[in-house]
PDB file of N, CA and C in Angstrom:
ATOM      1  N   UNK A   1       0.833  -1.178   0.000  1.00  0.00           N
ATOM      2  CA  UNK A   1       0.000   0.000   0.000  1.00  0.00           C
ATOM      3  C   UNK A   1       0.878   1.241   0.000  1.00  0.00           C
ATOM      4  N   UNK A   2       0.694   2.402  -0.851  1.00  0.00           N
ATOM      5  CA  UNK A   2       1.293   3.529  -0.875  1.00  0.00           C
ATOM      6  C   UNK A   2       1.332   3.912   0.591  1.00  0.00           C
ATOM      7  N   UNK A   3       1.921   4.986   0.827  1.00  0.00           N
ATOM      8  CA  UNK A   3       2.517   5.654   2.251  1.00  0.00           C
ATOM      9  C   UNK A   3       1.780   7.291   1.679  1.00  0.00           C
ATOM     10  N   UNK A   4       0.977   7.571   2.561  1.00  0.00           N
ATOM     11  CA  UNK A   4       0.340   9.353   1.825  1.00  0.00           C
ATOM     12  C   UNK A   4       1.082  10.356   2.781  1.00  0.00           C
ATOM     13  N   UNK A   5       1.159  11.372   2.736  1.00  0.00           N
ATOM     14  CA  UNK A   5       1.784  12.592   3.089  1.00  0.00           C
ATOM     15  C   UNK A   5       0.293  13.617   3.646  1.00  0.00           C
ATOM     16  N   UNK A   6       0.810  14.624   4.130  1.00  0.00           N
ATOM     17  CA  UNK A   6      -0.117  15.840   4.534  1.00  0.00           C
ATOM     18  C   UNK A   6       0.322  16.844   3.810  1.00  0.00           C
ATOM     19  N   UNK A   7       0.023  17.578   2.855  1.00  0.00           N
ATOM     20  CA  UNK A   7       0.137  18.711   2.014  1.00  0.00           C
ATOM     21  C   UNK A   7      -1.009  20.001   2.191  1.00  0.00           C
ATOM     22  N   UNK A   8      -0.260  20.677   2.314  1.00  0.00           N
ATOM     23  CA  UNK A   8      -1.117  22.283   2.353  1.00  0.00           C
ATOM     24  C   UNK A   8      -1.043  22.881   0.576  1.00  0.00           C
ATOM     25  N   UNK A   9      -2.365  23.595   0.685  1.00  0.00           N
ATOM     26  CA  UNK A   9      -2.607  23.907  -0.938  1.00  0.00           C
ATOM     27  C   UNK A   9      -3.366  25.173  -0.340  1.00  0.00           C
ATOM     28  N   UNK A  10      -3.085  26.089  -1.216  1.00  0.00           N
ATOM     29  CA  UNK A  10      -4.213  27.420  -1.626  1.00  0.00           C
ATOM     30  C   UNK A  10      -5.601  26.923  -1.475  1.00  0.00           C
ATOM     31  N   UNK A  11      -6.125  27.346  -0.269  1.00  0.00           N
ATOM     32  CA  UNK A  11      -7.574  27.277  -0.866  1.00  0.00           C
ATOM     33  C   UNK A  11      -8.813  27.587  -1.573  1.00  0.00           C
ATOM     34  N   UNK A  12      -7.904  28.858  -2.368  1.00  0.00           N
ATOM     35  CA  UNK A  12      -9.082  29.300  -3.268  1.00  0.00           C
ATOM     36  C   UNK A  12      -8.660  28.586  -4.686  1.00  0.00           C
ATOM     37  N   UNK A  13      -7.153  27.736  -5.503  1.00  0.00           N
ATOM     38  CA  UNK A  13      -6.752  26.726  -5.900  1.00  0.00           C
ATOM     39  C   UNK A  13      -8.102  25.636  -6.051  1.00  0.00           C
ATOM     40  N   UNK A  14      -7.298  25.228  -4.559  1.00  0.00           N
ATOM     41  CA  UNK A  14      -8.369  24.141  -4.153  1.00  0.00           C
ATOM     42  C   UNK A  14     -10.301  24.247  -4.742  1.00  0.00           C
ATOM     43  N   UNK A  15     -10.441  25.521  -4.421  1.00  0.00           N
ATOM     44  CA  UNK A  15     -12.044  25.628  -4.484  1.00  0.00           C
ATOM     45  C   UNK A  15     -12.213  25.332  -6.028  1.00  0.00           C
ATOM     46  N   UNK A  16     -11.025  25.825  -6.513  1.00  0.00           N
ATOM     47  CA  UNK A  16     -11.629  26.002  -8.207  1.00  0.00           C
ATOM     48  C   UNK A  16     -11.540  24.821  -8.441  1.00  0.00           C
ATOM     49  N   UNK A  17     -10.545  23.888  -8.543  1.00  0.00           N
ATOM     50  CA  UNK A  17     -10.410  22.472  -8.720  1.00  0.00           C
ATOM     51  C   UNK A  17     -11.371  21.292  -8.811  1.00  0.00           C
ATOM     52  N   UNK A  18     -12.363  22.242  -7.385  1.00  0.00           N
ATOM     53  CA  UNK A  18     -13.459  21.240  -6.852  1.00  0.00           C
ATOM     54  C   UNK A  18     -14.546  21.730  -7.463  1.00  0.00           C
ATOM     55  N   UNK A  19     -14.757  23.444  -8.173  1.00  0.00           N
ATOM     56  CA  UNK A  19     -15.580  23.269  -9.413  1.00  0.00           C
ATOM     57  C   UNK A  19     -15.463  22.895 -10.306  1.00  0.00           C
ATOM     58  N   UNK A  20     -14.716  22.702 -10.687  1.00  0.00           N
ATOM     59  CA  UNK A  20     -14.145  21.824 -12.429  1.00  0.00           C
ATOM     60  C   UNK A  20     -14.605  20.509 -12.099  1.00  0.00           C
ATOM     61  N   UNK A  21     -14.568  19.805 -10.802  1.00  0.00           N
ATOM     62  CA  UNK A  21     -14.602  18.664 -11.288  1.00  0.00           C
ATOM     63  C   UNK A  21     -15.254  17.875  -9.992  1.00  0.00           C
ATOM     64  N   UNK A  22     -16.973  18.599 -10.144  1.00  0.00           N
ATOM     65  CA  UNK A  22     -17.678  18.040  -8.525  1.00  0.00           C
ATOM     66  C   UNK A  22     -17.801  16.322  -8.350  1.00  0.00           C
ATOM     67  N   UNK A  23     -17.988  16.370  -7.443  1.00  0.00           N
ATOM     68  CA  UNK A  23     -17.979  14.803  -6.815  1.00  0.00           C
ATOM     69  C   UNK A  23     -16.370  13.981  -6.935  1.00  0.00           C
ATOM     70  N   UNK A  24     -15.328  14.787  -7.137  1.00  0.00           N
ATOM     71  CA  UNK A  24     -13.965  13.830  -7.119  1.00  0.00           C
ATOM     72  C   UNK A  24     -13.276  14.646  -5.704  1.00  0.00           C
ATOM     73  N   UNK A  25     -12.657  13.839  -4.794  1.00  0.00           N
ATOM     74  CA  UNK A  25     -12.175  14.215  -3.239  1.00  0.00           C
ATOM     75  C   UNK A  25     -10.958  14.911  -3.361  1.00  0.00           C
ATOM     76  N   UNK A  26     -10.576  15.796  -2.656  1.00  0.00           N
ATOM     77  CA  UNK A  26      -9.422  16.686  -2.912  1.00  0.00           C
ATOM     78  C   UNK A  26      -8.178  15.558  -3.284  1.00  0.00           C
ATOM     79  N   UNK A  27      -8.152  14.222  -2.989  1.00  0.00           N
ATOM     80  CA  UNK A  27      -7.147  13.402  -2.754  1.00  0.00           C
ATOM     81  C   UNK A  27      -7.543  13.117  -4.386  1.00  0.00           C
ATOM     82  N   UNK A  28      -8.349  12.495  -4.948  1.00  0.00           N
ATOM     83  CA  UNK A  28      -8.172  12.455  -6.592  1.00  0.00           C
ATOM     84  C   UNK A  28      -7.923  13.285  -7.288  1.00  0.00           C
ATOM     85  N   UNK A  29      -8.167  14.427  -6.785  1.00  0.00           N
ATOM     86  CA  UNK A  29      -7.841  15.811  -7.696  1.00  0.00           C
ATOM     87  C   UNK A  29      -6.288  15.875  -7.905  1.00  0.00           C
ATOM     88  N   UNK A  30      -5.945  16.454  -6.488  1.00  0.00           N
ATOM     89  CA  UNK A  30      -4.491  16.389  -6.304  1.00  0.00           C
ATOM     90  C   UNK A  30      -3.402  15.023  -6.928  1.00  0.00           C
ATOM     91  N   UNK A  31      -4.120  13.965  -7.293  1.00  0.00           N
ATOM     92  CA  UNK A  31      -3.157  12.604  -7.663  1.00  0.00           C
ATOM     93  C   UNK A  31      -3.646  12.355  -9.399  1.00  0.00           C
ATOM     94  N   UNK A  32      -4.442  12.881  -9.495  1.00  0.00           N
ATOM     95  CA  UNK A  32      -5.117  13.335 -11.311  1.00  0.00           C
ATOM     96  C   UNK A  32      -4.106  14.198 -11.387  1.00  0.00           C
ATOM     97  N   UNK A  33      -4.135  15.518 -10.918  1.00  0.00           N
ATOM     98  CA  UNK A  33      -2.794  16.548 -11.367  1.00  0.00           C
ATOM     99  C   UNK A  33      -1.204  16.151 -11.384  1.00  0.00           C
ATOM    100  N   UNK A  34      -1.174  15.123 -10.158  1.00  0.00           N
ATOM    101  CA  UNK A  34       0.146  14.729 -10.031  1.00  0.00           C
ATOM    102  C   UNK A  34       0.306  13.916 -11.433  1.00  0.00           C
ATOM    103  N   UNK A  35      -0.591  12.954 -12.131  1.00  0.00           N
ATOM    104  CA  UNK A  35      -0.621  11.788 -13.162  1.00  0.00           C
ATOM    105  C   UNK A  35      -0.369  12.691 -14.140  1.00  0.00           C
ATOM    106  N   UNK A  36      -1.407  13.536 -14.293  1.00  0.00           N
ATOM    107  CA  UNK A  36      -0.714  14.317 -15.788  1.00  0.00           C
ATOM    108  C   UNK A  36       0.253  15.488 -15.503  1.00  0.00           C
ATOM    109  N   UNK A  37       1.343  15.707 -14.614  1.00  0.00           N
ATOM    110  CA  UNK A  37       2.143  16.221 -14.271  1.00  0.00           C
ATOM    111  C   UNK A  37       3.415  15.007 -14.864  1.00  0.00           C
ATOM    112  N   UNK A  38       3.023  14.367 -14.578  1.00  0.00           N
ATOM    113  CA  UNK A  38       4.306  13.260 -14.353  1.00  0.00           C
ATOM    114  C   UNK A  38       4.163  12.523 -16.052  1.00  0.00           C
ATOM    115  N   UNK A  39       3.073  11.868 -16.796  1.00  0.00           N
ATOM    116  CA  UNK A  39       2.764  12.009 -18.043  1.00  0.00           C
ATOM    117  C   UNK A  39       3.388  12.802 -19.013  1.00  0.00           C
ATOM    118  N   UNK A  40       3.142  13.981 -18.422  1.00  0.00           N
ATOM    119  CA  UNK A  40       3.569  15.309 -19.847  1.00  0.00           C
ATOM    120  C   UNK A  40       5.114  15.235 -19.389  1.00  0.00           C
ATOM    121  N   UNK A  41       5.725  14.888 -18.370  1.00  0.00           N
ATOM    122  CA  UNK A  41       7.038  14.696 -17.866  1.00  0.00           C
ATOM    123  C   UNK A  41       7.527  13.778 -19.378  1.00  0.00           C
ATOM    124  N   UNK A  42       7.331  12.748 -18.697  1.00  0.00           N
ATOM    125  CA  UNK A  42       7.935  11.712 -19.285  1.00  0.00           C
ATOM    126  C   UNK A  42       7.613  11.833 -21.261  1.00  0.00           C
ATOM    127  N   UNK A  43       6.468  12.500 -21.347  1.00  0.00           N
ATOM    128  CA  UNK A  43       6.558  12.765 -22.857  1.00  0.00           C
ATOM    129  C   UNK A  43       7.612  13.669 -23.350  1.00  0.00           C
ATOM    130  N   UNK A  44       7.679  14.314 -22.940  1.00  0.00           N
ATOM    131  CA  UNK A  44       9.249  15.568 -22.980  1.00  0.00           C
ATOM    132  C   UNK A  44      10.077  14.976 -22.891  1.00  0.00           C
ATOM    133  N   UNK A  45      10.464  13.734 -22.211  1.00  0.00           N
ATOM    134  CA  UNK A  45      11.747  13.233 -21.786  1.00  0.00           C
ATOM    135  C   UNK A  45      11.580  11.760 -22.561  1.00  0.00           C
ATOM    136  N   UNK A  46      10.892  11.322 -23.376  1.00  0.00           N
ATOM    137  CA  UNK A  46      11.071  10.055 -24.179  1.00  0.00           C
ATOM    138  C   UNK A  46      10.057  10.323 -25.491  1.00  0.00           C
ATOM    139  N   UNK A  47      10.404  11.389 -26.081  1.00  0.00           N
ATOM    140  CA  UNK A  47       9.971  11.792 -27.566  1.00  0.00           C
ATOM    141  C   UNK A  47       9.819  10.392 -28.388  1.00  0.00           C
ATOM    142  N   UNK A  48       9.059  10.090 -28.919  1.00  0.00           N
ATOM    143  CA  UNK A  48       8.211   9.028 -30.058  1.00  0.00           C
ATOM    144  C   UNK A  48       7.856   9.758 -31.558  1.00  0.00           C
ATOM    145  N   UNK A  49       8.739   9.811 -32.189  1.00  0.00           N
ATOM    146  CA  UNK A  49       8.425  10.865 -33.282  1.00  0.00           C
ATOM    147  C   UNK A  49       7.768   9.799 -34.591  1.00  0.00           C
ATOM    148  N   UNK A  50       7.992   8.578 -33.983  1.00  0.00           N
ATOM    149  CA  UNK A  50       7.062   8.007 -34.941  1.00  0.00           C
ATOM    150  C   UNK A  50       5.165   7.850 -34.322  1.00  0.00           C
ATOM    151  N   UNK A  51       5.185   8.157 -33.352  1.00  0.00           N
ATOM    152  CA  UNK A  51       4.048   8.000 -32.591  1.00  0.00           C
ATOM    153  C   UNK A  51       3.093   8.890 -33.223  1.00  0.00           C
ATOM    154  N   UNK A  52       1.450   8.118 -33.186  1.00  0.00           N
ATOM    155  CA  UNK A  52       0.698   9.130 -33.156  1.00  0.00           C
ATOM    156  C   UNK A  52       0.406   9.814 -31.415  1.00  0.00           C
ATOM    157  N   UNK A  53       0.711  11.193 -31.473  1.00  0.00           N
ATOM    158  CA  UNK A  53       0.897  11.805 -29.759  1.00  0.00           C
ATOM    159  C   UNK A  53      -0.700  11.572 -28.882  1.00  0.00           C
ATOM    160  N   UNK A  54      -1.634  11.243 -29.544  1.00  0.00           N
ATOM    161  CA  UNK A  54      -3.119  10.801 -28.704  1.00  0.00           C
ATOM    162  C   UNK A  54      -2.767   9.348 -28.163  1.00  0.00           C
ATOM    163  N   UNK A  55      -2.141   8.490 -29.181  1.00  0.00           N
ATOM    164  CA  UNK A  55      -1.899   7.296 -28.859  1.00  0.00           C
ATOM    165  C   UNK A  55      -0.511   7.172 -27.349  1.00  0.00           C
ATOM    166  N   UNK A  56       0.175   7.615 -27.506  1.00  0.00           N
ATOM    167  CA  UNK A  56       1.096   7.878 -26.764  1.00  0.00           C
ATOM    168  C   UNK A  56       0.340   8.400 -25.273  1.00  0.00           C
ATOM    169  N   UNK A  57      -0.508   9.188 -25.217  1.00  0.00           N
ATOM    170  CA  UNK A  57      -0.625   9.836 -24.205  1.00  0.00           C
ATOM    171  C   UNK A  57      -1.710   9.048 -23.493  1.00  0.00           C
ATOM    172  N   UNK A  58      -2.505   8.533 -24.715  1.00  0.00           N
ATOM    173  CA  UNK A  58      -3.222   7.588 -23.812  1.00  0.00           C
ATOM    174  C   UNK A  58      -2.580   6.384 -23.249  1.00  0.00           C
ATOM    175  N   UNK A  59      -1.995   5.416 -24.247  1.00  0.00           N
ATOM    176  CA  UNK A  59      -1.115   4.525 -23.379  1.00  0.00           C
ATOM    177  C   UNK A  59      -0.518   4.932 -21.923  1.00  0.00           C
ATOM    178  N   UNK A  60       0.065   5.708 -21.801  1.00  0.00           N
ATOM    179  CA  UNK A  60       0.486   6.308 -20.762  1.00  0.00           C
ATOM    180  C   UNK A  60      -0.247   6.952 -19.315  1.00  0.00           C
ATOM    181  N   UNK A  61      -1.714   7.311 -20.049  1.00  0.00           N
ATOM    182  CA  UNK A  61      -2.735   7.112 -18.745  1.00  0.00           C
ATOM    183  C   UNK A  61      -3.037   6.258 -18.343  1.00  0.00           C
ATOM    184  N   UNK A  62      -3.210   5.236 -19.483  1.00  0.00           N
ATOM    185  CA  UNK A  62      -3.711   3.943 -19.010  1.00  0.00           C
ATOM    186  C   UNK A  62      -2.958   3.023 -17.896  1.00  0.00           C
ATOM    187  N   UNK A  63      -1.511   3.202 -18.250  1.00  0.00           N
ATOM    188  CA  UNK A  63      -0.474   2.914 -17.594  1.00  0.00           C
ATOM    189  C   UNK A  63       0.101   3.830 -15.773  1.00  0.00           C
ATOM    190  N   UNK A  64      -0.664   4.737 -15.986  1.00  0.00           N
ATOM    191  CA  UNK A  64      -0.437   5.256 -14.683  1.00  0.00           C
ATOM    192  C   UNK A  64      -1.934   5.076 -13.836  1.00  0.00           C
ATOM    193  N   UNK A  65      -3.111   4.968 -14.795  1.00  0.00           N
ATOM    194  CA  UNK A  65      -4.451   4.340 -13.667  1.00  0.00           C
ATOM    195  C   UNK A  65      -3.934   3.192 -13.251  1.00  0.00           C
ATOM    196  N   UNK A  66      -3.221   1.937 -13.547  1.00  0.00           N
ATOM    197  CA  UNK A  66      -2.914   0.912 -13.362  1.00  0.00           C
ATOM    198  C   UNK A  66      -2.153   1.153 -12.575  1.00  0.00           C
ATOM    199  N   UNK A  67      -1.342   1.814 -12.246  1.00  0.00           N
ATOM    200  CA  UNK A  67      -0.188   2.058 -10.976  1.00  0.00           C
ATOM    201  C   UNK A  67      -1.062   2.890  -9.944  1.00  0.00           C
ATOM    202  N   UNK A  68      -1.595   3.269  -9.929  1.00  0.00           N
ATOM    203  CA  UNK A  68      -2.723   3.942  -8.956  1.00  0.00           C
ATOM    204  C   UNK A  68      -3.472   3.221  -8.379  1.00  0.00           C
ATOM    205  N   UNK A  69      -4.616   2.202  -9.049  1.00  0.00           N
ATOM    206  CA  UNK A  69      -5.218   1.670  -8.755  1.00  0.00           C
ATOM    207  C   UNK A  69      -4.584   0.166  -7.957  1.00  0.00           C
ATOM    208  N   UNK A  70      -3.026  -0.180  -8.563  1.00  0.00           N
ATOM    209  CA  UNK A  70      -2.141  -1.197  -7.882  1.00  0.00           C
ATOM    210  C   UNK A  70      -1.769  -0.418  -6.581  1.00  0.00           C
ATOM    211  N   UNK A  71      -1.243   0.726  -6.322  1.00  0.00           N
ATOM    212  CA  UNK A  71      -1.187   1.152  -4.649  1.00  0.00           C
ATOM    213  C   UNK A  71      -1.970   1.354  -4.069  1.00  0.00           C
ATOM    214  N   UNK A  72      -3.244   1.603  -4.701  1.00  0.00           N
ATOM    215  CA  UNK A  72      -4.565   2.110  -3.780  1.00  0.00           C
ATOM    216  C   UNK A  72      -5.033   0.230  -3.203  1.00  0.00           C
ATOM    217  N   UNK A  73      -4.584  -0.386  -4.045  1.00  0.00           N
ATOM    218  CA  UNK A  73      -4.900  -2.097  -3.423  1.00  0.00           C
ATOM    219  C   UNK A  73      -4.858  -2.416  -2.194  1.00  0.00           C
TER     220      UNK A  73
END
């Protein structure tokens, strides 16, 4: 099982976050931002120039719900 932390955030940040996207808990929000934080990372840092870039990016979500959903186990 992952190990979680205590993090402080802006709460007017926070508020907007939680209008964009009602019914998800500050803890999915914050680990959705971290996924495509870390995603657009690794696309910058392992260019696919034969790739189509939708294909790429989805593989790569798909691949980090699966690591999410394996620590949340």
């Amino acid at each position: 099982m992952a190990t979680t932390v205590n993090v402080e955030i802006d709460s007017d940040l926070l508020s907007r976050l939680r209008a964009r996207h009602p019914g998800k808990t500050d803890r999915e929000l914050i680990e959705r931002l971290a996924i495509i934080e870390l995603g657009m990372a690794f696309l910058r840092e392992n260019p696919r120039l034969d790739a189509d870039p939708e294909e790429v990016v989805l593989a790569e979500a798909v691949k980090a719900v699966h690591e999410v959903r394996d620590d949340l186990a």
